[in-house]
Protein backbone atom coordinates (compact mmCIF):
# COMPACT_ATOMS: atom_id res chain seq x y z
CA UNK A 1 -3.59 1.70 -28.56
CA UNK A 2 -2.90 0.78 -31.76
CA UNK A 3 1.05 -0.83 -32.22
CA UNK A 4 2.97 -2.10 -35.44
CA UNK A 5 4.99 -4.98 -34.04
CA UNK A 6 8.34 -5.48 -36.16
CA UNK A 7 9.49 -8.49 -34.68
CA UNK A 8 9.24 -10.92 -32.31
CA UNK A 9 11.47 -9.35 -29.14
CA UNK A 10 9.19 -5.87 -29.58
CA UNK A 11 6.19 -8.61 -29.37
CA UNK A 12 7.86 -10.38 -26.14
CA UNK A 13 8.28 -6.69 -24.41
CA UNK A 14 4.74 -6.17 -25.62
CA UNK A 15 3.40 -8.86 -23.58
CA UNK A 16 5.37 -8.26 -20.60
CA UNK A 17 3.60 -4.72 -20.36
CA UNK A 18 0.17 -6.21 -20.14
CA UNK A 19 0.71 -8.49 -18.06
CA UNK A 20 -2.05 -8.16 -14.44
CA UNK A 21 -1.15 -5.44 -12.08
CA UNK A 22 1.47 -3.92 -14.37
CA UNK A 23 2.60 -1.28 -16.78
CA UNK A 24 0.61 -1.04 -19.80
CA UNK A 25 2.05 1.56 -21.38
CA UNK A 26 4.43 4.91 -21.26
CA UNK A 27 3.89 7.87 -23.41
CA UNK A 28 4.35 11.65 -22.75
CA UNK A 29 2.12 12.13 -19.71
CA UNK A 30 3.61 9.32 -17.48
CA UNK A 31 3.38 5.40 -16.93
CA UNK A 32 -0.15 3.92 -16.66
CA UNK A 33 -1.05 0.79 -14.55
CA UNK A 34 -3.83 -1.34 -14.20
CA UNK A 35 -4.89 -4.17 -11.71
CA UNK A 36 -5.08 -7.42 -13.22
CA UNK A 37 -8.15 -10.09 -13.14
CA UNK A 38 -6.37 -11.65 -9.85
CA UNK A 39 -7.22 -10.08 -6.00
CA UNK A 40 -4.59 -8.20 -4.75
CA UNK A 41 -4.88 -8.34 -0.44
CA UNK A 42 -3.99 -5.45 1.40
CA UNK A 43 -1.71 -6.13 4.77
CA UNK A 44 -1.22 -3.22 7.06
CA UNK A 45 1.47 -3.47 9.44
CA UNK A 46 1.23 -0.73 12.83
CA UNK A 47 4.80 -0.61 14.57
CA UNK A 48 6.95 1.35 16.20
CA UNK A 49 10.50 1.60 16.34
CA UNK A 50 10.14 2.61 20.47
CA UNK A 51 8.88 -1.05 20.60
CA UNK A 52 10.94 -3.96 21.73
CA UNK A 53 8.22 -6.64 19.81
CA UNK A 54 8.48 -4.83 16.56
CA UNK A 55 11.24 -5.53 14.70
CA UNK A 56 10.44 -9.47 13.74
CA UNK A 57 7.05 -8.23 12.84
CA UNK A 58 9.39 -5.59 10.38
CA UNK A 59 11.16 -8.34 9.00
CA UNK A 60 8.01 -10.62 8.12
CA UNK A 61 6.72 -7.87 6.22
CA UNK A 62 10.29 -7.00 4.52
CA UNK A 63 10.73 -10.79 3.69
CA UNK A 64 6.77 -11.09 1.14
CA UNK A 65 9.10 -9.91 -1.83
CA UNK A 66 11.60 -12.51 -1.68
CA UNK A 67 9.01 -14.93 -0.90
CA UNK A 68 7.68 -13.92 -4.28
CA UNK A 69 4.37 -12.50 -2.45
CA UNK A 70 4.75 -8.88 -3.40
CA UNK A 71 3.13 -7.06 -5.50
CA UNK A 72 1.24 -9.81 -7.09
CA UNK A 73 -0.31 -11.65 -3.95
CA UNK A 74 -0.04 -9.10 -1.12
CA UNK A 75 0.66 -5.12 -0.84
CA UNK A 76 1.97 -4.32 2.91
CA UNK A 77 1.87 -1.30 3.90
CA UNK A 78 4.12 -0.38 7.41
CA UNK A 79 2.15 2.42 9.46
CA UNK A 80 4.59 3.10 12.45
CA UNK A 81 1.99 5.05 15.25
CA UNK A 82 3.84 7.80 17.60
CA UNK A 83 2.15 6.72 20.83
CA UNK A 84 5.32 4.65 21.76
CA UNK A 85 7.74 8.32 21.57
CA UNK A 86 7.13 9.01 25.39
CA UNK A 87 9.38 6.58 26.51
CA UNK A 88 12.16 8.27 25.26
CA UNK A 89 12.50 7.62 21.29
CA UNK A 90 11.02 9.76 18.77
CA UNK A 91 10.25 7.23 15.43
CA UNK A 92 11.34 9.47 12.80
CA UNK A 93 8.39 7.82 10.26
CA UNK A 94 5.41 7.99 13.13
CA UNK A 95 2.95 9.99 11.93
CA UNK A 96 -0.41 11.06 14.44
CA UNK A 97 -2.84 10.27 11.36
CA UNK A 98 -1.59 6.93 11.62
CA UNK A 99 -2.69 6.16 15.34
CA UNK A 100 -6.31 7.82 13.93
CA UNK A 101 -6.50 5.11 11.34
CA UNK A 102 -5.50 2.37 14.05
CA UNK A 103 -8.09 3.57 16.39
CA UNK A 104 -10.51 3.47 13.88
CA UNK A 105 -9.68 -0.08 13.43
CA UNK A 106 -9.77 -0.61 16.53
CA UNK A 107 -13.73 1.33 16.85
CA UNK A 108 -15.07 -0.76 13.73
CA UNK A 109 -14.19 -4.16 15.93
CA UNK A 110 -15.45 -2.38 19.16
CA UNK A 111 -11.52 -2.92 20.37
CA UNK A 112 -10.93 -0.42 23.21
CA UNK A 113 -7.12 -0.84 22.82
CA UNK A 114 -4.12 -0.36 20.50
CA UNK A 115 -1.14 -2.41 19.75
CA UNK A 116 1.88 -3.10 18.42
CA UNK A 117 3.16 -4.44 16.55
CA UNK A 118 -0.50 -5.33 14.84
CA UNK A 119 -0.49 -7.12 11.42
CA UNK A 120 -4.07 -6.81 9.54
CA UNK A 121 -5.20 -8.46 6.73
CA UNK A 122 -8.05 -7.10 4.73
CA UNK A 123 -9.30 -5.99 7.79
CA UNK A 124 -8.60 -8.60 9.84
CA UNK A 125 -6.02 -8.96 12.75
CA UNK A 126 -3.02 -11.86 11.72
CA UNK A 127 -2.34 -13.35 15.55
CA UNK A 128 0.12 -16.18 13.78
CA UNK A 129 2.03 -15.86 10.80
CA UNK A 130 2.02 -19.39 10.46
CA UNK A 131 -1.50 -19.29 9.10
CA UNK A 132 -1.25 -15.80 6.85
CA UNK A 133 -0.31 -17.98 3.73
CA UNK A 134 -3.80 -20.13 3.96
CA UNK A 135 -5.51 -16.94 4.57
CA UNK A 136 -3.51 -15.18 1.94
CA UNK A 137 -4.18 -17.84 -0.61
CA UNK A 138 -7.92 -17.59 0.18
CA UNK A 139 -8.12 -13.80 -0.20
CA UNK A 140 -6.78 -14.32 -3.63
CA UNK A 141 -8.83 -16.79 -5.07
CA UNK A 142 -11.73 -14.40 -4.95
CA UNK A 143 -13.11 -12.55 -7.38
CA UNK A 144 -11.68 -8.65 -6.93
CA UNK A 145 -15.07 -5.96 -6.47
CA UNK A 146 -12.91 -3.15 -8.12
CA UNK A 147 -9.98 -1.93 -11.08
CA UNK A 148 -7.46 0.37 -10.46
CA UNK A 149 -5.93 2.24 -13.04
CA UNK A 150 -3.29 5.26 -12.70
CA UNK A 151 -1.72 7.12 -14.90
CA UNK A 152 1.66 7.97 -12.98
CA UNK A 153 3.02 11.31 -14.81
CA UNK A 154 6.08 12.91 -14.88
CA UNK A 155 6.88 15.26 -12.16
CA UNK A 156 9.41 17.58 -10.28
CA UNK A 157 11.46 15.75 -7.76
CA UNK A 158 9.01 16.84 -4.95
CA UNK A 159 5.75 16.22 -6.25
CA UNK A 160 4.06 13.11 -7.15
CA UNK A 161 1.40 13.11 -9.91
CA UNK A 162 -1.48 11.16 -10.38
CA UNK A 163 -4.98 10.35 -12.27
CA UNK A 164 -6.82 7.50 -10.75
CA UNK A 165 -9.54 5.64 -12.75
CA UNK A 166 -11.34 3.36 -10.35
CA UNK A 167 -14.26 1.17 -11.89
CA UNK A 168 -16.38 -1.21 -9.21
CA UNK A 169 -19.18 -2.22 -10.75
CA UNK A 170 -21.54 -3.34 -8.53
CA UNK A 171 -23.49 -0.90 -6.99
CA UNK A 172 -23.48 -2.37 -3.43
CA UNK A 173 -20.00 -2.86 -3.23
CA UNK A 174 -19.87 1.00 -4.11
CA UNK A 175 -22.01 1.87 -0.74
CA UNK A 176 -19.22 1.89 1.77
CA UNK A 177 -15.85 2.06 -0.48
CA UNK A 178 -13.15 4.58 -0.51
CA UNK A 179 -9.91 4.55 -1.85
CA UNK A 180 -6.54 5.49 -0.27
CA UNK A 181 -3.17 6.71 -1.73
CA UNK A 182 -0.17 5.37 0.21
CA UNK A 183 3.97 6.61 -0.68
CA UNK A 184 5.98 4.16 0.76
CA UNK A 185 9.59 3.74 0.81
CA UNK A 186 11.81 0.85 1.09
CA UNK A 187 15.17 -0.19 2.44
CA UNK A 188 15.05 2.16 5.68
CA UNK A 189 17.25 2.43 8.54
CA UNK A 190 17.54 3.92 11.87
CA UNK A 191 19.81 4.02 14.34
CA UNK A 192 18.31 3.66 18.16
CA UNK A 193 19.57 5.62 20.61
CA UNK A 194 16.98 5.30 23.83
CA UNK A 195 13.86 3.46 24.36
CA UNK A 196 13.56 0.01 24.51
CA UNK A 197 15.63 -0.76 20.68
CA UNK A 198 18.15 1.41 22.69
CA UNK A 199 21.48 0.78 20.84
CA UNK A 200 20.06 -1.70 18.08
CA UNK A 201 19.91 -0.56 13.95
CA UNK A 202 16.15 -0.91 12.45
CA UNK A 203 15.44 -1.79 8.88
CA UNK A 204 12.09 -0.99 7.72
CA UNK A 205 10.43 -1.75 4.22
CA UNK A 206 6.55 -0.33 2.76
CA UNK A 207 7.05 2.59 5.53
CA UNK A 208 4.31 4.75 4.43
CA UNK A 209 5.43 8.18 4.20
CA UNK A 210 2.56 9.95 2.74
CA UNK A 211 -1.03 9.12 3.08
CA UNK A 212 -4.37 10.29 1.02
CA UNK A 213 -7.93 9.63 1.83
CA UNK A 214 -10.47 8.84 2.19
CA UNK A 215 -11.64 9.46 -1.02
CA UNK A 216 -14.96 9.24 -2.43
CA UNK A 217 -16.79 7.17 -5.09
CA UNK A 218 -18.84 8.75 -7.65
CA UNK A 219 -22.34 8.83 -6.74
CA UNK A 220 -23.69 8.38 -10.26
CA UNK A 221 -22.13 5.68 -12.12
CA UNK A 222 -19.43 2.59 -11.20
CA UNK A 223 -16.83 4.83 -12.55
CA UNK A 224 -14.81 7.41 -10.60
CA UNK A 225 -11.77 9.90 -11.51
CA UNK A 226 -9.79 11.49 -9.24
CA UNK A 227 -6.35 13.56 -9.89
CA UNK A 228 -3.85 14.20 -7.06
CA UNK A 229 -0.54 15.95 -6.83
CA UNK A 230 1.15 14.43 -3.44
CA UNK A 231 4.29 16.10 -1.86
CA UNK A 232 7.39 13.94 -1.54
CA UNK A 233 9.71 14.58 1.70
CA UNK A 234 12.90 15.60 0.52
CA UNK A 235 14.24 12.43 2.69
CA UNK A 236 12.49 9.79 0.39
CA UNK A 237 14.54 8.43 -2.15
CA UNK A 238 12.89 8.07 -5.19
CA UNK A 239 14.80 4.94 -6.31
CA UNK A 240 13.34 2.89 -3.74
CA UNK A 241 9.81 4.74 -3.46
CA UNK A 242 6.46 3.65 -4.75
CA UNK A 243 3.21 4.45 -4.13
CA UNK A 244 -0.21 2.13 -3.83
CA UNK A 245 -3.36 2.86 -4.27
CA UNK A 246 -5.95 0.23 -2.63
CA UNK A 247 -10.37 0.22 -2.76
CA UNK A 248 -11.52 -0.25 0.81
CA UNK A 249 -15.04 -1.13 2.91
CA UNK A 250 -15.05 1.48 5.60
CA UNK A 251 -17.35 -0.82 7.12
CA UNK A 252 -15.27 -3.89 7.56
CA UNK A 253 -11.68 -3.11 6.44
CA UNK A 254 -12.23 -5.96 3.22
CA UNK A 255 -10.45 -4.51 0.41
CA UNK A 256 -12.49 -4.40 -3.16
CA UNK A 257 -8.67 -4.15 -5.14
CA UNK A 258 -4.86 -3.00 -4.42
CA UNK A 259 -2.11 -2.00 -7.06
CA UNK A 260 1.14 -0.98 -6.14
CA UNK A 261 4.44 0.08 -8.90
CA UNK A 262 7.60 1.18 -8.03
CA UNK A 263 8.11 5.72 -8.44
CA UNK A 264 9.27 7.36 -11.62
CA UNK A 265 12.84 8.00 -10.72
């Protein structure tokens, strides 16, 4: 990419663009990120707004931005898992796919039960909060297996482009890894009208609404391209949308890398 830089404040907006994890550049086709040199963790949340133990869980997980943990330290993703609708509340973002990837969670730990709400970091339950910062802090300070660049283009309001360029260089680290495509949307409500949040108001944040993979590695080489056009329900608003895309083990649940940015309005 080859820039004449006129002055200092094109220089300083320069900079900004490369720093890690964020936009490099914009031309015609769309934005393109990259990951940076740091490791990104991955934190899935599985909830439910038919559960009474949920919502603090919810908040934690709203709260990593402010604490200056997102999208730098941490990506959370919030998975909310229908198996809580029979007793009498239907969670609007529940989707059946996610209770498959919980149970599969559940399999690879040779778990024979579900919960919620269940916090998991890099493949590996959180049971206190208190100590996810010294885990957290841990997870970073290694050395991340994979890059992730994506080339965000410009699409119609219902569809969601995408050209992923994932590099992991080592070729055992390749063996088990897949990579995964999450939507999410932010600044959620609902209002609860049976079950046991009967007659409270729910705020959810990183509520995945669409979900893609797993997808394979190239079999040949340490690099691997893959292009995906994802549908957008007409409910998600695009101004508080974004979409991550994270390099898993399918083994253990570690994650290789994770980048996250914010939707083209």
């Amino acid at each position: 990419m080859n820039i004449i830089l006129r002055d200092w404040t094109v220089l300083a907006g320069m900079l900004l663009l490369l720093l890690p994890g964020s936009l490099l550049y914009a031309d015609g086709r769309g934005q393109v990120f990259e990951s940076g040199p740091d490791k990104v963790a991955l934190l899935e949340l599985y909830t439910s707004e038919g559960c009474s133990s949920c919502p603090p869980a919810d908040a934690f997980v709203s709260a990593l931005k402010d604490a200056g943990l997102y999208p730098k330290h941490v990506i959370p993703l919030s998975f909310h898992v229908t198996y809580w609708d029979y007793i009498g509340w239907h969670d609007l973002f529940a989707q059946d796919m996610f209770d498959r990837r919980q149970r599969q969670l559940a399999a690879r730990r040779k778990n024979p039960t579900v919960y919620t709400p269940q916090l998991v970091l890099d493949g590996q339950d959180v049971r206190a909060t208190g100590t996810f910062r010294t885990r957290l802090r841990a997870l970073n300070q290694n050395r991340p297996q994979a890059t992730i660049k994506m080339t965000m283009k410009h699409t119609g309001a219902d569809t969601l482009g995408l050209d992923l360029d994932i590099l992991v260089p080592d070729q055992q680290d390749r063996v088990n890894a897949t990579v995964f495509v999450a939507l999410f949307e932010n600044r959620l409500s609902s209002r609860v009208n049976a079950g046991e949040n009967n007659g409270r108001t729910l705020r959810h944040d990183y509520v995945v609404r669409r979900f893609v993979g797993p997808l394979a590695l190239a079999d040949a080489g340490p690099d691997s391209q893959h292009s995906l056009e994802i549908d957008i329900p007409e409910t998600v608003r695009r101004e508080h949308a974004g979409v991550a895309v994270f390099v898993q083990n399918s083994v253990d649940g570690s994650v290789l890398q994770a980048l996250s940015a914010q939707l083209i309005p």
